[in-house]
Protein backbone atom coordinates (compact mmCIF):
# COMPACT_ATOMS: atom_id res chain seq x y z
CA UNK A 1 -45.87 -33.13 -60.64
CA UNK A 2 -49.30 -31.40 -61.62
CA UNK A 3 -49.59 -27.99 -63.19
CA UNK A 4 -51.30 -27.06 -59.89
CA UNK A 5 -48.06 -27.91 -58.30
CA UNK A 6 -45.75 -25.95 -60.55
CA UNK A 7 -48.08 -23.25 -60.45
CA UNK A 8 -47.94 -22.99 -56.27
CA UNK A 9 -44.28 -23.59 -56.26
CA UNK A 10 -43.89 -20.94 -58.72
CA UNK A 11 -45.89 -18.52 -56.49
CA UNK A 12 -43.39 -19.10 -53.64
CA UNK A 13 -40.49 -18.53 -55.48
CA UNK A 14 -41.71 -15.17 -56.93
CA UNK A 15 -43.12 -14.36 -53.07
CA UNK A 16 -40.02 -15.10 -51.88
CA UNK A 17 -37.91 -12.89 -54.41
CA UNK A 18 -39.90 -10.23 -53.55
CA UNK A 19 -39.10 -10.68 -49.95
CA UNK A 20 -35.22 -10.61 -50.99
CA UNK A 21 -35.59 -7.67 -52.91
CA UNK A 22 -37.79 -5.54 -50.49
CA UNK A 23 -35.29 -6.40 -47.45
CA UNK A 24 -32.12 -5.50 -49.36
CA UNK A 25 -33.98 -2.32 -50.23
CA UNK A 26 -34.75 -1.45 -46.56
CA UNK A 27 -31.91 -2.48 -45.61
CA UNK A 28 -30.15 0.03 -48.24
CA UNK A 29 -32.44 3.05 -46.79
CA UNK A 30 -31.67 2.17 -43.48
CA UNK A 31 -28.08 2.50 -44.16
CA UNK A 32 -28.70 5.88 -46.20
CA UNK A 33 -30.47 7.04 -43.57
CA UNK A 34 -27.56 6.60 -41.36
CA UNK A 35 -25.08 8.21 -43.20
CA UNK A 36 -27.39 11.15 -43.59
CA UNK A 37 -27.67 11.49 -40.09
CA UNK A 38 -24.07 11.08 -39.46
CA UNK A 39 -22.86 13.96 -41.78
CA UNK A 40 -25.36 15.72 -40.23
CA UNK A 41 -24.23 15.30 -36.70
CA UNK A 42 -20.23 15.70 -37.24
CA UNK A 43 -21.13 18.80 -39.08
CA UNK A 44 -23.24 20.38 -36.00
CA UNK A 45 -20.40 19.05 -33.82
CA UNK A 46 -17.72 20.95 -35.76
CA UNK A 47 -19.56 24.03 -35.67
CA UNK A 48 -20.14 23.78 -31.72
CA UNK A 49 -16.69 22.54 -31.53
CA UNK A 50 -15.20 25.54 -33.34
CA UNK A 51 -17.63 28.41 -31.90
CA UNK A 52 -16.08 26.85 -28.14
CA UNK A 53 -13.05 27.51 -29.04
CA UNK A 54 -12.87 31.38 -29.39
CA UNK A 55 -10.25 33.61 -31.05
CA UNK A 56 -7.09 31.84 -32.13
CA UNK A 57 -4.57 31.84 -29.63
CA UNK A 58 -7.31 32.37 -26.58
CA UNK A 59 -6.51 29.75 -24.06
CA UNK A 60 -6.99 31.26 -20.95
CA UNK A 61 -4.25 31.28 -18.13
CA UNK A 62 -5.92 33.00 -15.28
CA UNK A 63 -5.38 29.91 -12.91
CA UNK A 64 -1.54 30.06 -13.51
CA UNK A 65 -1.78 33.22 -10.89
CA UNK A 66 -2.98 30.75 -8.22
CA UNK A 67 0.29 28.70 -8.69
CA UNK A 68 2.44 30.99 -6.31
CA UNK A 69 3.92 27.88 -4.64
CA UNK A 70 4.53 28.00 -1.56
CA UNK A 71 8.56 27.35 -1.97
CA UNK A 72 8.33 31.40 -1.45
CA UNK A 73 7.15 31.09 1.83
CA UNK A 74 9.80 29.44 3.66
CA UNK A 75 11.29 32.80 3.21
CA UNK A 76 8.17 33.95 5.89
CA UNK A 77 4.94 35.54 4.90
CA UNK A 78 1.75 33.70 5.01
CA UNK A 79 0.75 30.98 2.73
CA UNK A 80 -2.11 31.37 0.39
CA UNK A 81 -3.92 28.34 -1.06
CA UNK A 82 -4.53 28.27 -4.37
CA UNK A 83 -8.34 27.28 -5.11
CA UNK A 84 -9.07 26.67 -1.02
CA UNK A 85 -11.07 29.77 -1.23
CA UNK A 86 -14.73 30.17 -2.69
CA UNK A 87 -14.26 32.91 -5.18
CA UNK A 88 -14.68 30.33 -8.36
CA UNK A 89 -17.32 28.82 -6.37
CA UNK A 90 -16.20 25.80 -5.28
CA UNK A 91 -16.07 25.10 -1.28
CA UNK A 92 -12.86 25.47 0.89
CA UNK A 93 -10.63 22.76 1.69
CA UNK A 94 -11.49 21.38 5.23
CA UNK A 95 -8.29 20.14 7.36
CA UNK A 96 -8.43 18.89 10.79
CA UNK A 97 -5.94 19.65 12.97
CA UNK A 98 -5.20 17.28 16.23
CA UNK A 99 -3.78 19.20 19.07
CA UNK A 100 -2.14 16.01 21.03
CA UNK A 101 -3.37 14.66 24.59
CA UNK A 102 -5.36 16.92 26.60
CA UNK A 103 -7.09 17.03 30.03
CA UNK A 104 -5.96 14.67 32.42
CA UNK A 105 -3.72 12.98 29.23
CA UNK A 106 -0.48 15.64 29.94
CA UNK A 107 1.55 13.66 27.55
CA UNK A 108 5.25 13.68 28.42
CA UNK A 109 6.46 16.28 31.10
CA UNK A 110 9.66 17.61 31.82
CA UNK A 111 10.69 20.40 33.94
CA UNK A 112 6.92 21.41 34.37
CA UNK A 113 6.49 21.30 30.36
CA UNK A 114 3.70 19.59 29.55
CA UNK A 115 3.14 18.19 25.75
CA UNK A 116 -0.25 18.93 25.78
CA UNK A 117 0.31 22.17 26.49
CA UNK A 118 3.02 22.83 23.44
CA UNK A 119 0.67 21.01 21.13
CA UNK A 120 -2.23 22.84 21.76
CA UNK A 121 -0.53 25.99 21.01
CA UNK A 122 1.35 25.12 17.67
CA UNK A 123 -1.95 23.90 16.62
CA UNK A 124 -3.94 26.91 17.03
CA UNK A 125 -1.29 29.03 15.45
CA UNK A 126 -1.30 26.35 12.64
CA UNK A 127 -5.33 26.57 12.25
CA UNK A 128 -5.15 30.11 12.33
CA UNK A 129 -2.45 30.59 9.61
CA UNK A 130 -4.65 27.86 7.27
CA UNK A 131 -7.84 29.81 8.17
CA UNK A 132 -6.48 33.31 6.76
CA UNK A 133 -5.46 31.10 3.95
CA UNK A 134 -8.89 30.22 3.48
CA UNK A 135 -8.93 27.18 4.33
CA UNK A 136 -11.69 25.82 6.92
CA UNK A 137 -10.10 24.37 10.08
CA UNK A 138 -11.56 21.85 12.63
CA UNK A 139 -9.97 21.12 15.87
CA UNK A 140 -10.19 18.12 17.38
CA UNK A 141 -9.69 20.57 20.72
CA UNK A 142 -9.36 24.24 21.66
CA UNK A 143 -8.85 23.91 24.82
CA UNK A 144 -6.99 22.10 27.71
CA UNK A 145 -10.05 18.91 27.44
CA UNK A 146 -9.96 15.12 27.23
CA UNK A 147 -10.65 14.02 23.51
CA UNK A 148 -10.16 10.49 23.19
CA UNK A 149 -8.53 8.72 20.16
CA UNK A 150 -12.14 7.44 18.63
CA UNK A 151 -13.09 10.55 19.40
CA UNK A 152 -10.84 12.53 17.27
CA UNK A 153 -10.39 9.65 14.21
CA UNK A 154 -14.59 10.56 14.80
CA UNK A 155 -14.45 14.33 13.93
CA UNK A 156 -12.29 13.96 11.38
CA UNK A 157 -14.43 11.27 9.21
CA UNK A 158 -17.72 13.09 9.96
CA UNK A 159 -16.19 16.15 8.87
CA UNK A 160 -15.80 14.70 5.64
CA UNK A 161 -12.17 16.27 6.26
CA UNK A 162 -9.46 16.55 3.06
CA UNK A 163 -6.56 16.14 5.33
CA UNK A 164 -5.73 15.26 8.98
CA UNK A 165 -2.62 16.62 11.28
CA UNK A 166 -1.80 15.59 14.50
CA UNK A 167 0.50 17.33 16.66
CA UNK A 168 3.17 15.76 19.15
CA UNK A 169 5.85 15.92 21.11
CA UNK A 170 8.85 13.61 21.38
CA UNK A 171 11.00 11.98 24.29
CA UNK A 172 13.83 9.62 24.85
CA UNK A 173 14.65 9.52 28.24
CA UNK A 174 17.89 7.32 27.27
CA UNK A 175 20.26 10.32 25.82
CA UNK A 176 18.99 13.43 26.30
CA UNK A 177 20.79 14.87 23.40
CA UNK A 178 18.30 12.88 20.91
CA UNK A 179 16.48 16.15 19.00
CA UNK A 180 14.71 16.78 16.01
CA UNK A 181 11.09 17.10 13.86
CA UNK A 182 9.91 13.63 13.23
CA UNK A 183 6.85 12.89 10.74
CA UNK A 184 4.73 9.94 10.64
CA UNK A 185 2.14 8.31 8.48
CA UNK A 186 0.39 4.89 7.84
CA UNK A 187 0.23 2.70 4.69
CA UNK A 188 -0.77 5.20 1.94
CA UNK A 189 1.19 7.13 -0.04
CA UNK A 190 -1.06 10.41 0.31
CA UNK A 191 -0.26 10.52 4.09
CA UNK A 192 3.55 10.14 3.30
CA UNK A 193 3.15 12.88 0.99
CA UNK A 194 1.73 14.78 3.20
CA UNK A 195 4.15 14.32 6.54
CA UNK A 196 6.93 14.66 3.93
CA UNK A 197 5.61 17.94 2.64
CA UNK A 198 5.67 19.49 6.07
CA UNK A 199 9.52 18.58 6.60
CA UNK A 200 10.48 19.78 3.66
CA UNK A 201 8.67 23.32 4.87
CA UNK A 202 10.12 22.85 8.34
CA UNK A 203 13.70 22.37 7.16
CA UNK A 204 13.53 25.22 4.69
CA UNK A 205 12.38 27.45 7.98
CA UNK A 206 15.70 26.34 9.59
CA UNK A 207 14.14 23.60 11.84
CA UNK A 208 16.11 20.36 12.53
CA UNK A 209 14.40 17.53 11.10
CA UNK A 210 14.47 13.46 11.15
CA UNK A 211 12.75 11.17 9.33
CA UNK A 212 9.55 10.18 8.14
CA UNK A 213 8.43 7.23 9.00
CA UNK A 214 5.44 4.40 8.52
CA UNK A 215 3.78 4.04 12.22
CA UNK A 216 0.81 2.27 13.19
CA UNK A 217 -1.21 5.02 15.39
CA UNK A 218 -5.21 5.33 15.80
CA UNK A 219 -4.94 8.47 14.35
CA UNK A 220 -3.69 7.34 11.16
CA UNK A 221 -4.89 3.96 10.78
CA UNK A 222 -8.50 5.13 11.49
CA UNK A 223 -9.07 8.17 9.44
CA UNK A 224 -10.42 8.50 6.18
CA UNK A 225 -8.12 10.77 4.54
CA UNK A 226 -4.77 11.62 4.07
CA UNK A 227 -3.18 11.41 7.84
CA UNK A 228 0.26 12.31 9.22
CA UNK A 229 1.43 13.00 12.92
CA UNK A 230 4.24 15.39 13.30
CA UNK A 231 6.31 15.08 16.61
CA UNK A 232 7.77 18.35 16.39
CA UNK A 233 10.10 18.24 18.93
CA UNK A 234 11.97 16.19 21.94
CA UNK A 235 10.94 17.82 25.11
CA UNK A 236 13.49 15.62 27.12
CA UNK A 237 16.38 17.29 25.20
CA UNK A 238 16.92 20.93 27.22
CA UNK A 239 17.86 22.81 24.36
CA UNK A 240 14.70 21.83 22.33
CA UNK A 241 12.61 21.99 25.47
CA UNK A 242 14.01 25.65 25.77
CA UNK A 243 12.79 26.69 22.03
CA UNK A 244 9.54 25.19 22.09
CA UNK A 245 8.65 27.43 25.15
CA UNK A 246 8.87 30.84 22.85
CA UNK A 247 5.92 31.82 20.90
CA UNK A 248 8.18 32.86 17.99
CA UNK A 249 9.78 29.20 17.41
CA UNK A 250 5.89 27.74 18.08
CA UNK A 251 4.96 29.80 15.32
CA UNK A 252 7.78 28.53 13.37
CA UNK A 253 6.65 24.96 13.83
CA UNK A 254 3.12 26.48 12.64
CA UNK A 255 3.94 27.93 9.79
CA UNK A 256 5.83 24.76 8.53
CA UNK A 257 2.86 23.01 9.52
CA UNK A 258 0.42 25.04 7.65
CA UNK A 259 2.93 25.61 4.91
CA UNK A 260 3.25 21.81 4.12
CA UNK A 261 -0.72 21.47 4.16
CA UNK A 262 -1.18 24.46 1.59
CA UNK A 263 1.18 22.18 -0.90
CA UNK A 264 -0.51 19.41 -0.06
CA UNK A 265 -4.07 20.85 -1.22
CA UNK A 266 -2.21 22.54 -4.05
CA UNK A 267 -0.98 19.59 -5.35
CA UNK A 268 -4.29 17.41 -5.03
């Protein structure tokens, strides 16, 4: 090997050295730099973190007022939702309620009772009960109309609607004696929730209740929200026929109905 060669070899070795050194260096600052910035951060975090957090002992429990569940209301008196109005500026709950057949669809009739006539009427009384409660109501109808099934699964998913109730009433033309508040629902466990919350509210007003069960109606299947038709009565058993023609037993059936929707927006 020539001296020129040990010379040029020698030049790369010290070049490369350098290289070592300067990167580990960099690298080094680069890491100092970081940790510099990170002290700096948590210690701007802990101030922000502790100026949030007020006075000692300051947690503030003005939403507990809004829990007056709606257990008190069985007892009568109207139900007031918690949240569904504006006042911390957030937009009321919107529920659809279903008023059952309609127009030339009388539903079942006995005696001259006419289903569509008892549904339409525990449904307004429901809507207006929810309404004074803050809550905005749509009805599917408000009057003695044809809405078909599309139609109302329609107004309830443009609506963007949080929940949907539809009213019914029952038969069983086999025993007459066959009575009771039925709920029904489809699939989810939000629109069991639901149809269960409103029998709980119906029994604890004194109404005879049934079951809830899974059923595979329009009305359920094709809405977008939480669903659940109550058949709140058998019109082919006399006695229940009988109640469901006085305003104060509608009202009853309302107030269970709204009742069981307030605890269902309370409780998300």
């Amino acid at each position: 090997m020539t001296e020129r060669e040990r010379m040029r070899r020698r030049r790369r070795r010290s070049a490369f050295a350098f290289l070592v050194r300067a990167g580990v260096a960099v690298f080094a600052a680069a890491i100092l730099a970081l940790m510099v910035c990170g002290a700096l951060y948590i210690g701007e975090r802990l101030e922000k973190d502790a100026a949030d957090a007020g006075p000692a002992g300051g947690v503030d429990t003005a939403e507990d007022g809004d829990a007056e569940d709606l257990e008190g209301d069985a007892e009568g008196g109207g139900a007031e939702a918690p949240g569904a109005d504006a006042q911390d500026g957030e937009a009321p709950a919107v529920v659809v309620i279903d008023a059952g057949h309609g127009g030339v669809q009388s539903g079942c009739v006995f005696d001259g009772v006419m289903e569509k006539d008892i549904t339409l009427s525990v449904a307004k009384l429901a809507g207006e009960k929810l309404s004074e409660a803050g809550v905005t109501v749509i009805m599917t109808r408000d009057g003695d109309e044809d809405v078909s099934l599309d139609e109302r699964c329609e107004i309830a998913n443009s609506a963007g609607a949080e929940l949907f109730v539809s009213i019914h009433c029952n038969s069983f033309t086999e025993d007459d004696g066959v009575s009771g508040f039925e709920g029904y629902y489809h699939l989810g466990a939000e629109g069991k929730r639901l149809a269960e919350y409103i029998m709980e509210k119906a029994a604890g007003l004194g109404v005879k209740t049934r079951h809830v069960k899974d059923a595979d109606y329009q009305v359920l299947r094709e809405t977008d929200m939480p669903a659940a038709l109550m058949e709140i009565g058998f019109l082919s058993n006399p006695g229940e026929r009988e109640k469901l023609q006085t305003e104060e037993y509608r009202d009853t059936i309302a107030e269970a109905v709204a009742q069981g929707v307030m605890k269902m927006l309370e409780n998300g």
